[in-house]
C-alpha atoms as a PDB file:
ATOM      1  CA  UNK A   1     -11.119-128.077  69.853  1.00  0.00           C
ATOM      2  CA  UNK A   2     -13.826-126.140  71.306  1.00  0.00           C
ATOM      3  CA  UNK A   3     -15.357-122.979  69.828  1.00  0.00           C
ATOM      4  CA  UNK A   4     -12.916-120.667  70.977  1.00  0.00           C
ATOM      5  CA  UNK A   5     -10.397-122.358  69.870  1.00  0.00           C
ATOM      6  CA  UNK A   6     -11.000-122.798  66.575  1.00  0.00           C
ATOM      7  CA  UNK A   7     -12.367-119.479  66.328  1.00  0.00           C
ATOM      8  CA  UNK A   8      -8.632-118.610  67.406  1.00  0.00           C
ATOM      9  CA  UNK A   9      -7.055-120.616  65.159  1.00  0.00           C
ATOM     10  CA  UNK A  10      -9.117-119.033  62.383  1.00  0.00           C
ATOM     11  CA  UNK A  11      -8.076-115.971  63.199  1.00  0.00           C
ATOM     12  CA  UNK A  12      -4.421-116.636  63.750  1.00  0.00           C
ATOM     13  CA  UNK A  13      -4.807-118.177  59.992  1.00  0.00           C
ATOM     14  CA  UNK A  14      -6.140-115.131  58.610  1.00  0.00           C
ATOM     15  CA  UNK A  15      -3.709-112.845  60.220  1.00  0.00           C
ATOM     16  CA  UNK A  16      -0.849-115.207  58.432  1.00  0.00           C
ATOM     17  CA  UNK A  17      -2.814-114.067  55.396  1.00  0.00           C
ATOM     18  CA  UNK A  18      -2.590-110.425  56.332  1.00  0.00           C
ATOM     19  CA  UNK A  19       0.843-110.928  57.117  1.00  0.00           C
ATOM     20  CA  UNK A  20       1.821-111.594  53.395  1.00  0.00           C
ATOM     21  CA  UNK A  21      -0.514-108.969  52.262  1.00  0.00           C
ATOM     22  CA  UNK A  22       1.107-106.404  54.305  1.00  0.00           C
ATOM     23  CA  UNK A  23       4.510-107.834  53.247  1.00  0.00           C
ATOM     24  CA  UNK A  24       3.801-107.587  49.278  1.00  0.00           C
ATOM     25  CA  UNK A  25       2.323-104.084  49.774  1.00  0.00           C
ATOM     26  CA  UNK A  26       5.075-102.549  51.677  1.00  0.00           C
ATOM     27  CA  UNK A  27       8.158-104.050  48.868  1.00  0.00           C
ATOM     28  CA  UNK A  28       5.975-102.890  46.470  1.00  0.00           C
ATOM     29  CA  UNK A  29       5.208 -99.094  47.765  1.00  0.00           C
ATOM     30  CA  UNK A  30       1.180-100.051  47.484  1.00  0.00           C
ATOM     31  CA  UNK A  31      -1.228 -98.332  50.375  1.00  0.00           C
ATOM     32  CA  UNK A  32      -3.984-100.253  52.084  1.00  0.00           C
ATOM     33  CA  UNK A  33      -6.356 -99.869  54.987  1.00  0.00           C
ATOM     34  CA  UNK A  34      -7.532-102.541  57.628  1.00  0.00           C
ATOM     35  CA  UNK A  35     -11.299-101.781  57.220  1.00  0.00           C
ATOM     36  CA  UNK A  36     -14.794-102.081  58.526  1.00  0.00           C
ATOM     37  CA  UNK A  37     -14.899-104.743  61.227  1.00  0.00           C
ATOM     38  CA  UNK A  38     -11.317-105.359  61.215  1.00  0.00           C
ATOM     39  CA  UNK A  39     -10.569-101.381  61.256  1.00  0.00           C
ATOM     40  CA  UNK A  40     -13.026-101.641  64.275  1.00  0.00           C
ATOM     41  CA  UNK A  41     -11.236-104.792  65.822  1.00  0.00           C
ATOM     42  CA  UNK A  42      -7.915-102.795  65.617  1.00  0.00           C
ATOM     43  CA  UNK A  43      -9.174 -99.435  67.456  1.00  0.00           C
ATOM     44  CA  UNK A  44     -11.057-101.367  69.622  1.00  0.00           C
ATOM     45  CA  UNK A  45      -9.117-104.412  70.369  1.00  0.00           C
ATOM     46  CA  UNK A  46      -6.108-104.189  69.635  1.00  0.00           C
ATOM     47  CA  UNK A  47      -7.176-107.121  67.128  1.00  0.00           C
ATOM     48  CA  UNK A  48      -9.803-109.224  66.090  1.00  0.00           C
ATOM     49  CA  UNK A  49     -13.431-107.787  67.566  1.00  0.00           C
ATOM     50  CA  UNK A  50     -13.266-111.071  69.635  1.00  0.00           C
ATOM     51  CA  UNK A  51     -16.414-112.875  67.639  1.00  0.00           C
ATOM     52  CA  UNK A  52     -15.054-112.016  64.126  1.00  0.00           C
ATOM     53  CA  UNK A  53     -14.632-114.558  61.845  1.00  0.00           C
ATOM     54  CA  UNK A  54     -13.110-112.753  59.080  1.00  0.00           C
ATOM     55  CA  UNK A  55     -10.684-109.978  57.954  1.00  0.00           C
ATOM     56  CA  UNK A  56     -11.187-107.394  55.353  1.00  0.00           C
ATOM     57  CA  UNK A  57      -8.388-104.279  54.175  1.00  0.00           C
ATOM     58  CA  UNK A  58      -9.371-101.836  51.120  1.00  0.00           C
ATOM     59  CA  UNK A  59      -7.403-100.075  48.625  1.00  0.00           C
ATOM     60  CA  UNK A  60      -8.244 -96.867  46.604  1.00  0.00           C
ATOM     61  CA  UNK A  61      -8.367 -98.123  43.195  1.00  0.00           C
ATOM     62  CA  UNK A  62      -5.313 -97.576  41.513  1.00  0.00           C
ATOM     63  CA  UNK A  63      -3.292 -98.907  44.400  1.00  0.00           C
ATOM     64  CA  UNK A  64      -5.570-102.138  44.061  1.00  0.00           C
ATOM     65  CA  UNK A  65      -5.106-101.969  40.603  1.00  0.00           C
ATOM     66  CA  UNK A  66      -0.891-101.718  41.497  1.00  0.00           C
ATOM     67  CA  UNK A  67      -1.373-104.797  44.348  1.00  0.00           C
ATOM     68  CA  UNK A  68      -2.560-107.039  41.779  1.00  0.00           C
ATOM     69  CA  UNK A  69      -0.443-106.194  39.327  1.00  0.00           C
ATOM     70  CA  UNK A  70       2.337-107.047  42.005  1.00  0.00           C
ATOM     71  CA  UNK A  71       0.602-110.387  42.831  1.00  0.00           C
ATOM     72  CA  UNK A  72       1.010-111.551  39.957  1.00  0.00           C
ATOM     73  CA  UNK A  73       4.204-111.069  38.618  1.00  0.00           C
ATOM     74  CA  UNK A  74       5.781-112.677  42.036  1.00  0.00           C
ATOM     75  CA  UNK A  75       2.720-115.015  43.994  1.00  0.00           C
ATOM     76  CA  UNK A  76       3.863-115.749  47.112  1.00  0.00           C
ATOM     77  CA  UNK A  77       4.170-119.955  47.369  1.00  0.00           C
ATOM     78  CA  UNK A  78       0.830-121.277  49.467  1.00  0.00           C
ATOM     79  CA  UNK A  79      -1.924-118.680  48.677  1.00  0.00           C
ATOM     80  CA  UNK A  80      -4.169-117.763  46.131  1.00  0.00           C
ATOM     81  CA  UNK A  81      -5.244-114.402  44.597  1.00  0.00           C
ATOM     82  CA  UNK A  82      -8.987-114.549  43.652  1.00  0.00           C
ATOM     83  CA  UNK A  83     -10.931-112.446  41.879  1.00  0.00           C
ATOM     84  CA  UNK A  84     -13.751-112.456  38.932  1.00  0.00           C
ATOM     85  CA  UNK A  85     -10.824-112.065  36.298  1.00  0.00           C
ATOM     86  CA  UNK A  86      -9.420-115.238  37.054  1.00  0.00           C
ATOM     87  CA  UNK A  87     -11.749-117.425  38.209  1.00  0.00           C
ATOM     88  CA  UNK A  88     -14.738-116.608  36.136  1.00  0.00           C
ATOM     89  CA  UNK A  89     -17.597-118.417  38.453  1.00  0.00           C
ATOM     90  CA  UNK A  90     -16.552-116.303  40.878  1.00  0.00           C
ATOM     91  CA  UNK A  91     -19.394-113.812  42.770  1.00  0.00           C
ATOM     92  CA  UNK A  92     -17.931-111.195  43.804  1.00  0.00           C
ATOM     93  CA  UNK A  93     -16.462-107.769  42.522  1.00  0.00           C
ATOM     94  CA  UNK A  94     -13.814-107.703  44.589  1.00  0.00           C
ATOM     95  CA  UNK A  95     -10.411-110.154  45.340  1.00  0.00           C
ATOM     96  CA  UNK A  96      -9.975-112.748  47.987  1.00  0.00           C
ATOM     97  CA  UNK A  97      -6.597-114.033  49.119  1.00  0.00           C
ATOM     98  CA  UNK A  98      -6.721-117.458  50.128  1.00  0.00           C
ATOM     99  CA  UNK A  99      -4.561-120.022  52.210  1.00  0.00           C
ATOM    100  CA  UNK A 100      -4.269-123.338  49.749  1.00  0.00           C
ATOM    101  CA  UNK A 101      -4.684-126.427  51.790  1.00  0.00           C
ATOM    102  CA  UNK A 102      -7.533-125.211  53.985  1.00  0.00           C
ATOM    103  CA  UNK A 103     -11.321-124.345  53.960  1.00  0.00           C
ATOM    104  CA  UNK A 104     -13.584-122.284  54.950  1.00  0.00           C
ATOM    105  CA  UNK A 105     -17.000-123.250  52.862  1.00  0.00           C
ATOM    106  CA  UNK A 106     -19.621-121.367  53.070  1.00  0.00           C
ATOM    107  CA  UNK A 107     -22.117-122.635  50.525  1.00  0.00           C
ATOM    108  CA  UNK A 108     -22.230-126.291  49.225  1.00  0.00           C
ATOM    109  CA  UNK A 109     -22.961-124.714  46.140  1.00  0.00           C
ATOM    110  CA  UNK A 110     -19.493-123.360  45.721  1.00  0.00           C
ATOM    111  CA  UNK A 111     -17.429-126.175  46.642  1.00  0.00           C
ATOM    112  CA  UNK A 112     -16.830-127.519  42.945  1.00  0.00           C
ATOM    113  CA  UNK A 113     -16.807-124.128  41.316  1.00  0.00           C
ATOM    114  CA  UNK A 114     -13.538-122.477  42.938  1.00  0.00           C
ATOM    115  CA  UNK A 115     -11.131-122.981  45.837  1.00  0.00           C
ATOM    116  CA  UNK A 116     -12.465-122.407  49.027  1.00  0.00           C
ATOM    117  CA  UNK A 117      -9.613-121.501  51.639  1.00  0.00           C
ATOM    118  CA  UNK A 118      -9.480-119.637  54.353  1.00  0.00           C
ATOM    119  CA  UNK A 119      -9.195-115.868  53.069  1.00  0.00           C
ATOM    120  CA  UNK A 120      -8.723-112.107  53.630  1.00  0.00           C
ATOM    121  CA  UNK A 121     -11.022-109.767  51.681  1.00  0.00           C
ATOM    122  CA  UNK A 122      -9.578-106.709  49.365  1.00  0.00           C
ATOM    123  CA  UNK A 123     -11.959-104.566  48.634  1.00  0.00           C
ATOM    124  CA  UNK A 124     -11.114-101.546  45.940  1.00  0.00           C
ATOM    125  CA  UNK A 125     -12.716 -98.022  46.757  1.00  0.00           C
ATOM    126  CA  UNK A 126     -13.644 -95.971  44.470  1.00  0.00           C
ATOM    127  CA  UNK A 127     -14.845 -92.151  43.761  1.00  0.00           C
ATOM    128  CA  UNK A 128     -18.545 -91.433  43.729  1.00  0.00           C
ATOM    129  CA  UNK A 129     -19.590 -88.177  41.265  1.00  0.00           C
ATOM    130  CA  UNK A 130     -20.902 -85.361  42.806  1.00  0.00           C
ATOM    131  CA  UNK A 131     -25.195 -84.116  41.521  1.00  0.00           C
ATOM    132  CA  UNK A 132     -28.298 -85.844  42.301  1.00  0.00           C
ATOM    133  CA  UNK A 133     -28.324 -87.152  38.674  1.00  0.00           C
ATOM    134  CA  UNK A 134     -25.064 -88.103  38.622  1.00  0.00           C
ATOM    135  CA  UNK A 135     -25.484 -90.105  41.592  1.00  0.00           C
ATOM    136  CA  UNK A 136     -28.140 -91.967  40.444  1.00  0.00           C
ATOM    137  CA  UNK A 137     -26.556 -92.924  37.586  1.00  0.00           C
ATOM    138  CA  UNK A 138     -23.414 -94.029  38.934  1.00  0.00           C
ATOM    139  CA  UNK A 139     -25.646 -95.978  41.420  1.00  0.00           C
ATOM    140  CA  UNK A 140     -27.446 -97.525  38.542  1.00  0.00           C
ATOM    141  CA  UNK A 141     -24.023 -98.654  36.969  1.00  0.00           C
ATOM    142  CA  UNK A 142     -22.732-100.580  40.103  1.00  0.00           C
ATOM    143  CA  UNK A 143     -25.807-101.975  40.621  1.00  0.00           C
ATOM    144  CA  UNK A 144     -25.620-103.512  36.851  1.00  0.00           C
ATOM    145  CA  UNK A 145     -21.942-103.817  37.172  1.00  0.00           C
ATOM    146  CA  UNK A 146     -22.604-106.637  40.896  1.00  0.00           C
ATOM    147  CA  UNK A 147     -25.205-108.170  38.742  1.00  0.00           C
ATOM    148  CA  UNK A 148     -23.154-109.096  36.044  1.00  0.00           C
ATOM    149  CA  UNK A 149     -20.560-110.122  38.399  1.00  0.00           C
ATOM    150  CA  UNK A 150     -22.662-112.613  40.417  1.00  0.00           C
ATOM    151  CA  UNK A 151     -24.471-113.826  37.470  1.00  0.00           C
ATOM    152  CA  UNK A 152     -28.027-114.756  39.467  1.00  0.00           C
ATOM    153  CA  UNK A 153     -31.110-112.899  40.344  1.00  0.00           C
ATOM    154  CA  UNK A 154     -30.445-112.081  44.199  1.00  0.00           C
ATOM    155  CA  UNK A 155     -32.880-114.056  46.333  1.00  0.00           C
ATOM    156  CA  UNK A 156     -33.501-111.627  49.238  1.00  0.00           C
ATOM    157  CA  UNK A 157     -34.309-109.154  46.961  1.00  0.00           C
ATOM    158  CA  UNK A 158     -37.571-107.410  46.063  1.00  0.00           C
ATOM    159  CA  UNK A 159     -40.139-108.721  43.758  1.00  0.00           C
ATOM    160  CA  UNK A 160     -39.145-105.403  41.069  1.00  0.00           C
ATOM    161  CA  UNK A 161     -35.573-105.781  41.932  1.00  0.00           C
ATOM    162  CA  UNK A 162     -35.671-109.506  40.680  1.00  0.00           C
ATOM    163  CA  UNK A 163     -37.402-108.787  37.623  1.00  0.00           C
ATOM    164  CA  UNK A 164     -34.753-105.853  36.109  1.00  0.00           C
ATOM    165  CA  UNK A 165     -32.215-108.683  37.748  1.00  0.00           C
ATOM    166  CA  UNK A 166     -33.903-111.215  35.341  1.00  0.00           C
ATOM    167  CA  UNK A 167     -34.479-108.863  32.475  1.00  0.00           C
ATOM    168  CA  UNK A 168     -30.434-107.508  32.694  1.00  0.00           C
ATOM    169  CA  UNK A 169     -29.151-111.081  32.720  1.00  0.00           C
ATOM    170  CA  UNK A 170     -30.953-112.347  29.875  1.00  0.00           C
ATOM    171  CA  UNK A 171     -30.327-109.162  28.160  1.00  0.00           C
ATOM    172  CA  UNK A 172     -26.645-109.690  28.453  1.00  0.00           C
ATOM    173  CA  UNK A 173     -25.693-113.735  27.233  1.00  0.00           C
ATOM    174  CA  UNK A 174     -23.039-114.785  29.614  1.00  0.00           C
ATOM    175  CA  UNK A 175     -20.603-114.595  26.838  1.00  0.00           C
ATOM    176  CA  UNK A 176     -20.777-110.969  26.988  1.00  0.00           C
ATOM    177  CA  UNK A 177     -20.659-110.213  30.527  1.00  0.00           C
ATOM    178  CA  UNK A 178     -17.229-110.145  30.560  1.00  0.00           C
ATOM    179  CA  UNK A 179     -16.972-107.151  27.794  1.00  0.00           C
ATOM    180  CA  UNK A 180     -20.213-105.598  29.625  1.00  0.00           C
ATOM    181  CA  UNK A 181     -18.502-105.500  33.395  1.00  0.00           C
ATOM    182  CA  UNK A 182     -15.430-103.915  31.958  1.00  0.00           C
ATOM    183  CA  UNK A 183     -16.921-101.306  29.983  1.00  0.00           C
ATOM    184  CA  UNK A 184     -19.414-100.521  33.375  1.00  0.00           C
ATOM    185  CA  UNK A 185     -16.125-100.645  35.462  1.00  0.00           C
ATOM    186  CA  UNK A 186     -14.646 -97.877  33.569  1.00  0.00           C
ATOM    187  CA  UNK A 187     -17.669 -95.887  33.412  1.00  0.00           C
ATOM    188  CA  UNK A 188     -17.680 -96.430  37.110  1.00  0.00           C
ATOM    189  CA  UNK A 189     -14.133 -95.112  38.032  1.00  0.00           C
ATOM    190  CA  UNK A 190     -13.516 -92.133  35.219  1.00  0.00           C
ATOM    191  CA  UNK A 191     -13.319 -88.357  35.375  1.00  0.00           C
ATOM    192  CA  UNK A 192     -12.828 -88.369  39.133  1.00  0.00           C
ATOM    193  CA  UNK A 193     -10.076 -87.263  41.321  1.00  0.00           C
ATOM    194  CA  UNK A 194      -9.399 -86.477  44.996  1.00  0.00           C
ATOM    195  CA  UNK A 195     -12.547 -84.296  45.233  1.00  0.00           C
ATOM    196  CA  UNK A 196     -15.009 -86.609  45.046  1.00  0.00           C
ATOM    197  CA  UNK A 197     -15.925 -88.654  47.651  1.00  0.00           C
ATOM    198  CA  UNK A 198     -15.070 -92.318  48.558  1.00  0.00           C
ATOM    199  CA  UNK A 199     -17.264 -95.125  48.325  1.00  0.00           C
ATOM    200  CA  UNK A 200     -17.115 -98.874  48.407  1.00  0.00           C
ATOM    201  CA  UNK A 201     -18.958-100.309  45.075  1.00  0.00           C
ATOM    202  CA  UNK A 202     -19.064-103.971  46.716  1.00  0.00           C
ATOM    203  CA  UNK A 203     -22.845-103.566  48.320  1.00  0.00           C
ATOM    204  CA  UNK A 204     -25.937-101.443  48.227  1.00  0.00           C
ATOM    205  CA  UNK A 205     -25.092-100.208  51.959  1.00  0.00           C
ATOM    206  CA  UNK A 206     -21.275 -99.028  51.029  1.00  0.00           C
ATOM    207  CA  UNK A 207     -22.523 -97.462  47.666  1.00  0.00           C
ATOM    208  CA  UNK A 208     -25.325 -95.805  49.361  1.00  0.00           C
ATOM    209  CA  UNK A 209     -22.368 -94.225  52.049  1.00  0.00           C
ATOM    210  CA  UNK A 210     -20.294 -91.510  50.575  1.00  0.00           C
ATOM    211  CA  UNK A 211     -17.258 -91.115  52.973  1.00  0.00           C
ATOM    212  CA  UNK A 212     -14.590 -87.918  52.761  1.00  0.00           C
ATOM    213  CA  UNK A 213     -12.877 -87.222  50.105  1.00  0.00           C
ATOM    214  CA  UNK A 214      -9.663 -86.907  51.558  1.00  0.00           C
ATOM    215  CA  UNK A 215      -9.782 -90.818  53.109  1.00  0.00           C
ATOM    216  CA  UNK A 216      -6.839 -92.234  51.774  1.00  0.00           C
ATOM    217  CA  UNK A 217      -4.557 -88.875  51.583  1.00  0.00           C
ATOM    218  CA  UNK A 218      -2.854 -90.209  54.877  1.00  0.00           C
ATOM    219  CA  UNK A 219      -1.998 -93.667  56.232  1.00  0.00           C
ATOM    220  CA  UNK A 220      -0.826 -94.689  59.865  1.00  0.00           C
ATOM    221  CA  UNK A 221      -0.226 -97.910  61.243  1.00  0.00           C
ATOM    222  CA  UNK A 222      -2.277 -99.297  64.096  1.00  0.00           C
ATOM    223  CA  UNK A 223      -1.578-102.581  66.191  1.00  0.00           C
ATOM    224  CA  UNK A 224      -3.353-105.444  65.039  1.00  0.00           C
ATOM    225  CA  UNK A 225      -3.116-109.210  66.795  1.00  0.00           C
ATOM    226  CA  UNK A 226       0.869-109.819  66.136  1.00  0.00           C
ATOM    227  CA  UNK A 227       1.625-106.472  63.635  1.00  0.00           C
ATOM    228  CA  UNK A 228       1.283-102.979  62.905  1.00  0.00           C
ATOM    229  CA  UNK A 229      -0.793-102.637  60.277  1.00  0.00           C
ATOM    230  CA  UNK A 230      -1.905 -99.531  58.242  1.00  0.00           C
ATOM    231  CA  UNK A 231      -4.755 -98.267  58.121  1.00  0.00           C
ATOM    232  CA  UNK A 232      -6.080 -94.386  56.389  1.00  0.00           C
ATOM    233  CA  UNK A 233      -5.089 -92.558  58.938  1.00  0.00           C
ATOM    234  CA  UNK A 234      -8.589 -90.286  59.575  1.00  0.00           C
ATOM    235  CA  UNK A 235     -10.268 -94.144  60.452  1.00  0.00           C
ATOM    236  CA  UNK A 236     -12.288 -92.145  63.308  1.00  0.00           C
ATOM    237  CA  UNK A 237     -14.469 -90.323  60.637  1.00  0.00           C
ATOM    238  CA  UNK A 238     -15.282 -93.649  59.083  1.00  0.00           C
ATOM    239  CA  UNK A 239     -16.171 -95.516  61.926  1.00  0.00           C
ATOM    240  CA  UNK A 240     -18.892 -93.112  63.177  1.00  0.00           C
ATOM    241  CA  UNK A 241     -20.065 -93.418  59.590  1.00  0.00           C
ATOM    242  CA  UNK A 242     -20.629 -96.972  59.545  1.00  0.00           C
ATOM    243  CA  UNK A 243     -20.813 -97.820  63.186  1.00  0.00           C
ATOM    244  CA  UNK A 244     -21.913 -94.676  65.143  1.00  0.00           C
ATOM    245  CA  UNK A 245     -20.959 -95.088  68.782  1.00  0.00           C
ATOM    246  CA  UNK A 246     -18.289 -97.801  67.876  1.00  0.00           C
ATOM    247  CA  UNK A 247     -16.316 -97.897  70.989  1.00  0.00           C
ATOM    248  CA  UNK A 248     -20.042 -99.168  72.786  1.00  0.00           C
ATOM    249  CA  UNK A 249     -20.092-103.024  72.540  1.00  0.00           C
ATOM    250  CA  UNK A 250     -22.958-104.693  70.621  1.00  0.00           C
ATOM    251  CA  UNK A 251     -25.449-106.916  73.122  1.00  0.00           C
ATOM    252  CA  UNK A 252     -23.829-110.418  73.649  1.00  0.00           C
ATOM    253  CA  UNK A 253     -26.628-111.990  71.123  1.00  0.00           C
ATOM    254  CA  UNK A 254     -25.572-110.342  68.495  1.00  0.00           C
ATOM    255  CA  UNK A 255     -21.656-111.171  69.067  1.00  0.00           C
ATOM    256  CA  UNK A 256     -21.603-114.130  66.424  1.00  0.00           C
ATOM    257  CA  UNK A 257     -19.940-115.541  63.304  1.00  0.00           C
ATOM    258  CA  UNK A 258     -21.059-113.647  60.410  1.00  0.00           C
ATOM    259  CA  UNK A 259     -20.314-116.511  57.939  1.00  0.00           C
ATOM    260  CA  UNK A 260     -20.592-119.557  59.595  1.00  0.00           C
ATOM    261  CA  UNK A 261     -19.074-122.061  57.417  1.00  0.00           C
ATOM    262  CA  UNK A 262     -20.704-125.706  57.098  1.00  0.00           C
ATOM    263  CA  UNK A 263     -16.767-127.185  56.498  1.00  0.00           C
ATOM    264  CA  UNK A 264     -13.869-125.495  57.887  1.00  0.00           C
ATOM    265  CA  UNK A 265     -10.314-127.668  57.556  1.00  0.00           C
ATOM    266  CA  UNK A 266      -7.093-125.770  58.396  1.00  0.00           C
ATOM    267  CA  UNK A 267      -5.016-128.295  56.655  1.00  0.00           C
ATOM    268  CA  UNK A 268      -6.770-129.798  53.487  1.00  0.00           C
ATOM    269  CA  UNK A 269      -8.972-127.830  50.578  1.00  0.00           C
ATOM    270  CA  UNK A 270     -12.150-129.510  49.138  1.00  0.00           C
ATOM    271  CA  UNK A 271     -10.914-131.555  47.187  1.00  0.00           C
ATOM    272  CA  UNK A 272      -8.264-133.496  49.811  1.00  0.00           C
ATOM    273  CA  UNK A 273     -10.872-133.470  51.961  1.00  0.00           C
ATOM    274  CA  UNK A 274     -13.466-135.180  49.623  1.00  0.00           C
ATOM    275  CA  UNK A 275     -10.340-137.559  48.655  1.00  0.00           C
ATOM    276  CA  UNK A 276     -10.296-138.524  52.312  1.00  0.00           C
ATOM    277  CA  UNK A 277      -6.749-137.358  52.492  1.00  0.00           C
ATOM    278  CA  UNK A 278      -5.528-137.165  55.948  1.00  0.00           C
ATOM    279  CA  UNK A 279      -4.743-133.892  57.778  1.00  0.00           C
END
């Protein structure tokens, strides 16, 4: 296949994964939003922005909390719910669903640590307090709360942010991290309601933009590849927030995989692949 094709097929994959997403949420009552470059893709393109490689919805919290919960008690047969909870050398704060027999790799590193299928990210949102003090603080706490979640000192990061990085993990034995990310979680989401505005805890750029309160009062569906999807239904406000002038296309250098994977297999995981099992 060339590059367009599998880029298709990769696509086509993780729209099969939204598919069963979408599925689970709606039996279940539970509200989600397509979001940042797939929200994008879908006002944009009807779709995928053509040169995505991946797919990403987010829940307020308590629905997240609510989709998981509904996960579990009923997994749907040939994916994989993945999150720091149950897959402890996991790096990231929020959940992955994967497709089993596939991968997408993006780091040798990880390939003996977890399963590495083709996913869709779920990212939980959150309420950010109101007060210059407050905010700083809460900032502080998600900033702790990623570290302890990805367990290593980040290596693009500046030569003071790697030292407190280094002087928080060996502060906190990895036997404790578990105890120390749930008690920062809940300082993270209490005392807040409606008022407050949303935020996305999952990087320095989303905590850093506040977005309206009233997000994820109101859901609509929009078309997406082979489905209506939903998405909040005030998704104009947040694209100027993130994007700016999103409808203007980017220059054609910069339209390029974001993750580019050094194994990707639509019909085996790691390990049938380094078995030698046959597609």
């Amino acid at each position: 296949m060339d590059y367009d094709q599998i880029l298709g097929k990769l696509q086509a994959t993780q729209t099969e994964i939204l598919s069963v997403i979408d599925r689970i949420c709606r039996e279940h009552g539970v509200s989600y939003s397509l979001y940042a470059g797939s929200l994008l893709g879908a006002v944009r393109h009807q779709g995928f922005i053509p040169w995505d490689d991946d797919l990403d919805i987010c829940m307020e919290r308590s629905e997240y909390d609510r989709f998981l919960a509904a996960w579990k008690e009923s997994p749907p047969e040939g994916f994989i719910l993945q999150n720091k909870e149950n897959t402890p050398s996991f790096t990231q704060s929020f959940s992955k669903i994967r497709k089993e027999h596939s991968t997408f790799l993006q780091y040798d590193w990880e390939a003996s640590k977890y399963h590495t299928g083709i996913f869709v990210d779920v990212f939980p949102m959150d309420r950010m307090p109101t007060g210059k003090a407050a905010r700083l603080l809460f900032r502080w706490r998600c900033m702790k709360y990623q570290l302890l979640t990805r367990e290593f000192v980040p290596p693009r990061g500046s030569p003071a942010q790697k030292l407190v990085s280094r002087l928080v993990l060996s502060a906190t034995p990895p036997l404790k991290r578990a105890a120390a990310r749930e008690k920062l979680l809940r300082k993270i989401t209490r005392d807040r309601d409606g008022r407050h505005p949303t935020v996305g805890i999952e990087m320095l750029s989303t905590i850093g933009m506040p977005l309206p309160p009233d997000l994820f009062e109101e859901y609509i569906t929009l078309p997406f590849e082979n489905g209506n999807y939903m998405c909040f239904a005030k998704w104009d406000a947040y694209l100027k927030a993130k994007f700016g002038d999103y409808m203007t296309l980017p220059p054609e250098e910069e339209r390029n995989w974001k993750h580019h994977p050094s194994i990707l297999d639509f019909e085996r995981d790691y390990d049938e692949i380094m078995r030698g099992e046959k597609p």
